[in-house]
Protein backbone atom coordinates (compact mmCIF):
# COMPACT_ATOMS: atom_id res chain seq x y z
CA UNK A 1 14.42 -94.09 54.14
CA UNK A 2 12.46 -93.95 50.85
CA UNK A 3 10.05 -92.21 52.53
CA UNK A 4 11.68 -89.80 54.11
CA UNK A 5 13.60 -88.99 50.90
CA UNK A 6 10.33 -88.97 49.47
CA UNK A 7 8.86 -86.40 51.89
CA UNK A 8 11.95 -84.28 51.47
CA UNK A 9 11.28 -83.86 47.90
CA UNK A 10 7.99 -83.27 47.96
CA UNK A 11 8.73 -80.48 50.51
CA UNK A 12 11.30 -78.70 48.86
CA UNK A 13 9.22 -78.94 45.69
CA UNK A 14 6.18 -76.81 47.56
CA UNK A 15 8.38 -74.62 48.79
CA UNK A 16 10.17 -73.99 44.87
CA UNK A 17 6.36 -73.50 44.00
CA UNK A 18 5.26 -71.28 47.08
CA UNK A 19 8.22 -68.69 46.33
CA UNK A 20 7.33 -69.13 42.53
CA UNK A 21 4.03 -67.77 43.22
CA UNK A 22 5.35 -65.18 45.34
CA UNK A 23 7.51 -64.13 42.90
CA UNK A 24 4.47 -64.17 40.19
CA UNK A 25 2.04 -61.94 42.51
CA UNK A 26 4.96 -59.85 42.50
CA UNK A 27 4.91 -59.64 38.93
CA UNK A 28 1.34 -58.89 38.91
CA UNK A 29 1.15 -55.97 41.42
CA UNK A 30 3.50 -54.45 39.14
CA UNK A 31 2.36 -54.85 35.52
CA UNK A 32 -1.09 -54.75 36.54
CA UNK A 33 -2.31 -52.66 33.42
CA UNK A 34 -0.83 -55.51 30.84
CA UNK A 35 -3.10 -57.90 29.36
CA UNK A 36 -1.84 -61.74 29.46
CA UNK A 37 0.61 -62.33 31.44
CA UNK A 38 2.01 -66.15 31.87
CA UNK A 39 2.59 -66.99 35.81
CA UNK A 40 2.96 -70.72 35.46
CA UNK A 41 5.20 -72.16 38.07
CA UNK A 42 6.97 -75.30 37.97
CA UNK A 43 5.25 -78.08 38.69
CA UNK A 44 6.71 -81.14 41.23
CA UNK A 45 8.76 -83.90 39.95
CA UNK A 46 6.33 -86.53 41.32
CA UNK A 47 3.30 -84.68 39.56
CA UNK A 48 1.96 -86.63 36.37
CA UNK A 49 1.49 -85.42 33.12
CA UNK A 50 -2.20 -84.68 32.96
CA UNK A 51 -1.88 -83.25 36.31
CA UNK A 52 0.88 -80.97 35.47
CA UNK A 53 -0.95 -79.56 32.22
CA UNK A 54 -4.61 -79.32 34.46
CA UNK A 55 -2.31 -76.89 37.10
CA UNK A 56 -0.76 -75.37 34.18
CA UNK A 57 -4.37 -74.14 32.35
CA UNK A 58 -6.23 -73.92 36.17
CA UNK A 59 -3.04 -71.11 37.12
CA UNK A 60 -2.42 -69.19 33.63
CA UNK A 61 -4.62 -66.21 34.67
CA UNK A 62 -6.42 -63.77 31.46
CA UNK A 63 -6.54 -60.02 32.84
CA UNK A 64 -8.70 -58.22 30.51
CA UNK A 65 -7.69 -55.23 28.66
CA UNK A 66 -8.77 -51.50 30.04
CA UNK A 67 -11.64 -49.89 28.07
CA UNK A 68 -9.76 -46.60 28.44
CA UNK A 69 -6.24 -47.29 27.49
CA UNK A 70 -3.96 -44.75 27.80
CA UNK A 71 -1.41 -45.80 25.63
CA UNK A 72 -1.59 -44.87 22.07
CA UNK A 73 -1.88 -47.62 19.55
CA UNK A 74 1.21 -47.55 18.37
CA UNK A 75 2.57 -47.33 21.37
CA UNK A 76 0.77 -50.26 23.44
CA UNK A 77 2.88 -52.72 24.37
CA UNK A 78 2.41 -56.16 23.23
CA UNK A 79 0.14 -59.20 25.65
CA UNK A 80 2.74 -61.98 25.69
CA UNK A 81 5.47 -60.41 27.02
CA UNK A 82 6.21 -59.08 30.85
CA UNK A 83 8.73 -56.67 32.60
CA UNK A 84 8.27 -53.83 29.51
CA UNK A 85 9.44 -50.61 30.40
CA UNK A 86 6.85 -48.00 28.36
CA UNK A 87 8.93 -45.55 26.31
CA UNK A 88 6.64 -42.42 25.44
CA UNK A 89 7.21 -41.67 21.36
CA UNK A 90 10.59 -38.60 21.06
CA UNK A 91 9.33 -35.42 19.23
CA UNK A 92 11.01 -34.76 15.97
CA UNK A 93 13.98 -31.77 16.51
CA UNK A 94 12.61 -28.54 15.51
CA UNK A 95 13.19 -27.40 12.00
CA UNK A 96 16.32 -25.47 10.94
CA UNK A 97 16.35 -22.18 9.37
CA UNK A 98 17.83 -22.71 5.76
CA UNK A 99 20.57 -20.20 5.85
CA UNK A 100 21.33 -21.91 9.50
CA UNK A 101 21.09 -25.65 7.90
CA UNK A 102 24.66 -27.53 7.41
CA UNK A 103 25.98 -28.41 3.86
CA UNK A 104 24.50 -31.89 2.47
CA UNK A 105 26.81 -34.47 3.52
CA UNK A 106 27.44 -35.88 0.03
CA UNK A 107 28.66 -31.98 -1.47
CA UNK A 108 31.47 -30.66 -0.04
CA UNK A 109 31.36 -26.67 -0.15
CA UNK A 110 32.89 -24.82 -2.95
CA UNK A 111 37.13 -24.37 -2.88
CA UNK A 112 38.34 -21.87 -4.83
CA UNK A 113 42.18 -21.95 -5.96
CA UNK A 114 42.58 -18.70 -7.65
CA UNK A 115 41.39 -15.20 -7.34
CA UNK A 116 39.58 -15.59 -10.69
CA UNK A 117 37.23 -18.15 -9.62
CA UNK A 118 36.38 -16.39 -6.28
CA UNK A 119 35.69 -13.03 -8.61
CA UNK A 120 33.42 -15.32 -10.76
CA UNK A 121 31.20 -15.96 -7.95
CA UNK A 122 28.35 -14.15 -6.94
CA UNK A 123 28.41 -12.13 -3.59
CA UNK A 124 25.58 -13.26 -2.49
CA UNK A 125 26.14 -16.80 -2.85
CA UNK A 126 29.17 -16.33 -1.39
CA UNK A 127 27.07 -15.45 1.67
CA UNK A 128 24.39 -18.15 1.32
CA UNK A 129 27.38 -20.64 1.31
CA UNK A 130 28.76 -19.11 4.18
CA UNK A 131 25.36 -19.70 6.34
CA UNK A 132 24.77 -16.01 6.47
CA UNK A 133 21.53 -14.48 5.99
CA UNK A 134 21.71 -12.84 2.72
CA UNK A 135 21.15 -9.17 3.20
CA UNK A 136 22.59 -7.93 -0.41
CA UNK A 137 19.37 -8.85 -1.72
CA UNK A 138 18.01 -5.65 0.66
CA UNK A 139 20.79 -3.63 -0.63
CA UNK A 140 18.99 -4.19 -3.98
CA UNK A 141 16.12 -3.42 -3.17
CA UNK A 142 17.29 -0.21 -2.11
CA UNK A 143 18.88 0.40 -5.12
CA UNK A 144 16.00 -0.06 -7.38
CA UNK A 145 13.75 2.07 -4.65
CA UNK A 146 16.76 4.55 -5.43
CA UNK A 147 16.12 4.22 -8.86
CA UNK A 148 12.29 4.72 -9.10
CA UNK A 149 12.48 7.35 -6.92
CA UNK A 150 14.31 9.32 -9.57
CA UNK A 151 12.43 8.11 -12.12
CA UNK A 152 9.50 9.41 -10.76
CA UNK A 153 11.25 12.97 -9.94
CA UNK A 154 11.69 13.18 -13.51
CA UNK A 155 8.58 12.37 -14.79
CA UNK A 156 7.46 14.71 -12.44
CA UNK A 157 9.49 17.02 -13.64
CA UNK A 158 9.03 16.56 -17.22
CA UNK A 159 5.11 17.20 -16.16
CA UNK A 160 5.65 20.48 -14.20
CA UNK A 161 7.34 22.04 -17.42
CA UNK A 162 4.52 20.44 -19.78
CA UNK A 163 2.40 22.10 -17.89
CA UNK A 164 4.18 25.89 -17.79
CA UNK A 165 4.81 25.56 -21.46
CA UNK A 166 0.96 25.13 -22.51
CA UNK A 167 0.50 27.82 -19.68
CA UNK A 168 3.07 30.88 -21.05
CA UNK A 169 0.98 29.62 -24.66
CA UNK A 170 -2.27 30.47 -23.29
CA UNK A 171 -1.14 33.65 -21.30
CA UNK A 172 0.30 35.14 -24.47
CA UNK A 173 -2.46 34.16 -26.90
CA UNK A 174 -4.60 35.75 -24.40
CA UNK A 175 -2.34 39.15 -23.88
CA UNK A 176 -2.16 39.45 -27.56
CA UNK A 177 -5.92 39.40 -28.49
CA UNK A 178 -6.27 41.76 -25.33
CA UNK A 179 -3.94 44.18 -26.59
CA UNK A 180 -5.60 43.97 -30.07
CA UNK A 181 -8.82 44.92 -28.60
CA UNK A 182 -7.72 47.70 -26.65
CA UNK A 183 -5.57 49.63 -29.18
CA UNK A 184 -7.81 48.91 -32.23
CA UNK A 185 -10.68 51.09 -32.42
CA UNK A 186 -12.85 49.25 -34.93
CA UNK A 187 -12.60 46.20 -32.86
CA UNK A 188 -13.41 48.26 -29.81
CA UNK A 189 -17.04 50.12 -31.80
CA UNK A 190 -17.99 46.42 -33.47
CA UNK A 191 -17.59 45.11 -29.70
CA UNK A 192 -19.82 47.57 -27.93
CA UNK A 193 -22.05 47.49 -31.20
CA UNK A 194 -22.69 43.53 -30.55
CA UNK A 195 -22.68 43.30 -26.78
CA UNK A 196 -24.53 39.72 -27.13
CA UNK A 197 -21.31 38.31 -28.45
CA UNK A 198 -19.85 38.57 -25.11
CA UNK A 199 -22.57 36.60 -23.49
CA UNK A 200 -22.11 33.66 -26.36
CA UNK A 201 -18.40 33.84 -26.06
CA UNK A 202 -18.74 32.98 -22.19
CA UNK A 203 -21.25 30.12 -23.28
CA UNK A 204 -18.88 28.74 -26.12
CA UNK A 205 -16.40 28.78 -22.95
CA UNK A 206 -18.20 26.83 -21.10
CA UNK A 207 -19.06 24.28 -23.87
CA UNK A 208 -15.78 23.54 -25.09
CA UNK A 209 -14.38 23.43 -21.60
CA UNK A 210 -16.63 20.90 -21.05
CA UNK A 211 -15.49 19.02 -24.15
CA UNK A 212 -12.17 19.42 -23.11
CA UNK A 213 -12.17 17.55 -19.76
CA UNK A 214 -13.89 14.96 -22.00
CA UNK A 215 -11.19 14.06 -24.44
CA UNK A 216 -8.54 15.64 -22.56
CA UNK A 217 -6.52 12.49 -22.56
CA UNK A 218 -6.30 12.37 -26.21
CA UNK A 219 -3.70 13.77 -28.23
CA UNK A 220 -3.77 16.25 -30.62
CA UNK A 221 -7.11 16.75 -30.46
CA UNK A 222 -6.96 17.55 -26.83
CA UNK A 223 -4.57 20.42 -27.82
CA UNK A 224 -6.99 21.72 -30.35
CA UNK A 225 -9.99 21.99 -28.09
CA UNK A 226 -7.38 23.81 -25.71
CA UNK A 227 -6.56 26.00 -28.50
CA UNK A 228 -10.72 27.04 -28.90
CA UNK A 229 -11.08 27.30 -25.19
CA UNK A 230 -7.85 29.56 -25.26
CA UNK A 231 -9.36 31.86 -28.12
CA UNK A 232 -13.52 31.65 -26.63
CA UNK A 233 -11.77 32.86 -23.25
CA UNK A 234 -9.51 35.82 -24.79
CA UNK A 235 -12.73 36.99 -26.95
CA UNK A 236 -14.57 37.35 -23.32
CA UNK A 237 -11.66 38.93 -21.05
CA UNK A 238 -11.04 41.26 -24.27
CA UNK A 239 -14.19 42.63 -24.11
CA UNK A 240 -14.07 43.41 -20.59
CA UNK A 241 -10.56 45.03 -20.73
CA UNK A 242 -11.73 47.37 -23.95
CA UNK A 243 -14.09 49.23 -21.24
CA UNK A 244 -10.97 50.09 -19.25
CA UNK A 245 -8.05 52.91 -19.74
CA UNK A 246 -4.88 51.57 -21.00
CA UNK A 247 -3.29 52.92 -17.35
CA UNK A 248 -5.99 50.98 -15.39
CA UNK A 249 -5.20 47.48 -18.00
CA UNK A 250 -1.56 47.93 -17.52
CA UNK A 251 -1.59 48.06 -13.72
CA UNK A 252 -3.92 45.31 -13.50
CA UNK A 253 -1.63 43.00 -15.43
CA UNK A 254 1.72 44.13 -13.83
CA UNK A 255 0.25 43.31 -10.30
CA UNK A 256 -1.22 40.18 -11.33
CA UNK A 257 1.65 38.92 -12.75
CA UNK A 258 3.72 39.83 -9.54
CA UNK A 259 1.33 38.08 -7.36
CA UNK A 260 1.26 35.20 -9.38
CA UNK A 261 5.28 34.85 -9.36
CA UNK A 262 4.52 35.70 -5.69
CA UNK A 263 2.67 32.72 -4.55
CA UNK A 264 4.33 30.46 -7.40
CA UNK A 265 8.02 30.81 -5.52
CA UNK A 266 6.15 30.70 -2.06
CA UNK A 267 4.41 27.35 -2.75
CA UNK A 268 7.74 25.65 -4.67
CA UNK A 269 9.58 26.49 -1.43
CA UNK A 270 6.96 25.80 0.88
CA UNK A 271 6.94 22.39 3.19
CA UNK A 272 3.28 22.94 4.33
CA UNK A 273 0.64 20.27 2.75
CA UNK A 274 -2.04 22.44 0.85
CA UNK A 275 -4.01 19.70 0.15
CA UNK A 276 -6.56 20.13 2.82
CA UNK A 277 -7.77 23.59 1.19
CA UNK A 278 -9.66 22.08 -1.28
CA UNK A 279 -13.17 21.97 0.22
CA UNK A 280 -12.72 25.10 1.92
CA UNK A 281 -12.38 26.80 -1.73
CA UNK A 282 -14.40 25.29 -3.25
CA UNK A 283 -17.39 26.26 -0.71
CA UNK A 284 -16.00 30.14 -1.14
CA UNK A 285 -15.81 29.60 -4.89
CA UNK A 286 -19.56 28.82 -5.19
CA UNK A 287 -20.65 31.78 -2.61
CA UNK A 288 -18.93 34.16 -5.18
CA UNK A 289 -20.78 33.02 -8.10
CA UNK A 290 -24.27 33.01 -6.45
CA UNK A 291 -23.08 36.36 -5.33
CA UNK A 292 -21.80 37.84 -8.48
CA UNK A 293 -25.11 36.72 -10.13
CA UNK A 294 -27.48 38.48 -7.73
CA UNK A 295 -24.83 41.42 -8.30
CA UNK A 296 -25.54 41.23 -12.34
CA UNK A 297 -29.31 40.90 -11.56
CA UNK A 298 -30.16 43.41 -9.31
CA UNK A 299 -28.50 46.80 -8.96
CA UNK A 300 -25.76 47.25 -6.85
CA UNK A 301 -23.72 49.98 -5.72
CA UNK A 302 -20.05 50.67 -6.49
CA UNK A 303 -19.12 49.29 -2.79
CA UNK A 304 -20.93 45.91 -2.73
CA UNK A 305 -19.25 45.53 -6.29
CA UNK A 306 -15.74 46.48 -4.52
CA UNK A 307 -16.23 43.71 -2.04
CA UNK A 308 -16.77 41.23 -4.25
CA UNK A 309 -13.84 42.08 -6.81
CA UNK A 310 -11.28 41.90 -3.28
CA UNK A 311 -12.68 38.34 -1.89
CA UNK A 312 -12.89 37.00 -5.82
CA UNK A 313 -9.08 38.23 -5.54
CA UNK A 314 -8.18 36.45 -2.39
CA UNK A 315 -9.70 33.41 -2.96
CA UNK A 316 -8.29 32.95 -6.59
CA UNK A 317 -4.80 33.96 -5.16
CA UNK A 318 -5.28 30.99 -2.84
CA UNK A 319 -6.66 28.91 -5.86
CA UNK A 320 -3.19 29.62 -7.38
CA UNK A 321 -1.05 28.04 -3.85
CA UNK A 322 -3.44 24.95 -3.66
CA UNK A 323 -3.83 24.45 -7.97
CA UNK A 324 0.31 24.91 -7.50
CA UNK A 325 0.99 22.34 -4.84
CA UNK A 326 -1.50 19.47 -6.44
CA UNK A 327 0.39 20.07 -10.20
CA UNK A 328 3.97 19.59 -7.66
CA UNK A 329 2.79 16.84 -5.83
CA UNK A 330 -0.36 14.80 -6.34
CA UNK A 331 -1.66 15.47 -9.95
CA UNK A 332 -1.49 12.61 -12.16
CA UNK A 333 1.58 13.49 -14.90
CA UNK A 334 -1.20 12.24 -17.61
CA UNK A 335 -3.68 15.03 -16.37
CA UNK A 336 -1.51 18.16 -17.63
CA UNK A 337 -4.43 19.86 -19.82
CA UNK A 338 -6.33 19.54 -16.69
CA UNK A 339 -3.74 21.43 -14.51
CA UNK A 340 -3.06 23.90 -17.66
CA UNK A 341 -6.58 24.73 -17.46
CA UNK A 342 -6.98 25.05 -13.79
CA UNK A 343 -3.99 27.47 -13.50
CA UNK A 344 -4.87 29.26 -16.46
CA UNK A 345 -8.37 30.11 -14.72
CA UNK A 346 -6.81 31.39 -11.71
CA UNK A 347 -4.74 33.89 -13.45
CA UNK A 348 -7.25 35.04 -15.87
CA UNK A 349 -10.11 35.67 -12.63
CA UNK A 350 -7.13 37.21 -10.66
CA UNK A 351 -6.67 39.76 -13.21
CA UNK A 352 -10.43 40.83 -14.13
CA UNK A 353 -10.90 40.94 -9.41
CA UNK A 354 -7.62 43.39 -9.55
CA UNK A 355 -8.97 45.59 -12.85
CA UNK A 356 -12.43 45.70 -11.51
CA UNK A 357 -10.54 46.88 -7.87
CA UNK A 358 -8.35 49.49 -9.67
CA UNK A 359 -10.88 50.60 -12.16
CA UNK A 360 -14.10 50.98 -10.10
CA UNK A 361 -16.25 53.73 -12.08
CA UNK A 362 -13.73 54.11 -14.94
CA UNK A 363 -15.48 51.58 -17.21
């Protein structure tokens, strides 16, 4: 009886242990990738101590650890544990835009009681509160592009009349001293008596233009050189106009004074960009020198000397649209003795091309 009870003991305890182990190699086919893992089984009741811890060491099985893990290491789970779900690490939530972003939970937004706080806030924090992108920070923008935009008009401006002013100077110091040499006859005899003058007051020209472009920027003495320049010019475009007829002068300056207001309205109502003429005249302006100088060199006849007075007329009248149009829209406002000069120069070659065109042999 003993025995048998025996038997039946020892039999149900293999059969604990068989489905123990089946359970464990269950275990193991599924959690095959983690290091460690205990499958000790119960042992028998009738098993001794010693033998109990010898099945014990001879069954607890070491899996080593995958060269190439996949897990990250902070993410691998631990060896002495089994049955671990792996939870791959959550992304942080994308970043909020700050106008989008809620108030900070210990602030409360702003209440306002009376219609005298709400006035004493700002508009646009109002809207920054609000979680609205704040677009009256565009509006002043705007307002201050508004602004210098104006500001720049009038400069402009303020330029553009600088620049007439020293011009109507120069044209009537220059109309005076003409005058004076036509209608006074001992100027006119000590003139043709000392021809060479003319010839040094064209070089004195040239020098003190020179000087001028130098210290143009600085004031007064950038007036005074103007002022020689002025007087070295008038000396050399009296002497030309004393070897004309007072009809012949006076026709000469009334149509070069209506061509000038001419192409002065034209070009301050004009939309077209005149910028682009600048190489163009200057090329022409150098064939006309290099002309005129083979003129005064070798004798020419009245014809060739025709042609030369009606292109030196054309291309100054265009020297007046483009000179025009840079003083409106790209000189700098600190370059007006610059654009004085350059206007003044058209006006004064316009009018000695139409008297030479008019006059012809009366000289």
């Amino acid at each position: 009886m003993a025995s048998n009870l025996d038997n039946s003991t020892f039999s149900n305890g293999e059969n604990k242990d068989n489905n123990n182990s089946n359970k464990t190699d269950t275990t193991y086919s599924h959690d095959h990738l983690t290091a460690g893992i205990s499958r000790t089984s119960s042992p028998a009741p009738h098993q001794s101590q010693q033998s109990q811890e010898n099945d014990t060491s001879s069954r607890q099985v070491q899996f080593p650890i995958p060269e190439n893990n996949i897990y990250n290491s902070s993410s691998q789970p631990s060896q002495a544990f089994s049955h671990t779900v792996y939870k791959p690490p959550t992304e942080p939530p994308p970043s909020i835009p700050p106008y989008l972003s809620p108030h900070p939970t210990d602030s409360e937004p702003p209440k306002y009681t009376s219609a005298d706080q709400f006035r004493s806030k700002n508009n646009s924090d109002l809207i920054l509160e609000a979680g609205i992108p704040n677009y009256a920070h565009n509006i002043n923008n705007i307002e201050e592009i508004k602004a210098s935009l104006q500001s720049d008009r009038s400069v402009r401006m303020a330029f553009v009349r600088k620049v007439y002013l020293l011009l109507t100077l120069q044209l009537l110091l220059t109309i005076t001293l003409t005058v004076f040499f036509m209608y006074c006859e001992p100027v006119k005899e000590f003139v043709a008596e000392y021809q060479w003058l003319f010839f040094v007051s064209w070089i004195m020209t040239f020098i003190s233009l020179l000087v001028l472009f130098w210290q143009r920027k600085r004031s007064p003495l950038n007036l005074f050189l103007l002022l020689l320049f002025t007087i070295f010019m008038s000396y050399g475009i009296g002497t030309v106009v004393s070897m004309y007829s007072s009809k012949v002068v006076l026709q000469a300056f009334l149509i070069t004074l209506g061509v000038f207001l001419a192409l002065e309205v034209f070009t301050f109502q004009s939309k077209y960009d005149f910028s682009s003429w600048g190489p163009f005249l200057y090329a022409a302006l150098w064939i006309v020198i290099f002309a005129s100088v083979i003129a005064w060199i070798f004798p020419y006849d009245k014809g060739y000397h025709i042609v030369i007075s009606v292109v030196s007329a054309l291309l100054f009248s265009a020297y007046i649209i483009f000179d025009t149009y840079m003083i409106l829209k790209r000189v700098s406002p600190e370059e007006y003795i610059l654009a004085t000069v350059d206007l003044y120069l058209d006006v004064v070659n316009l009018f000695v091309a139409i008297i030479a065109i008019i006059g012809g042999s009366d000289r």
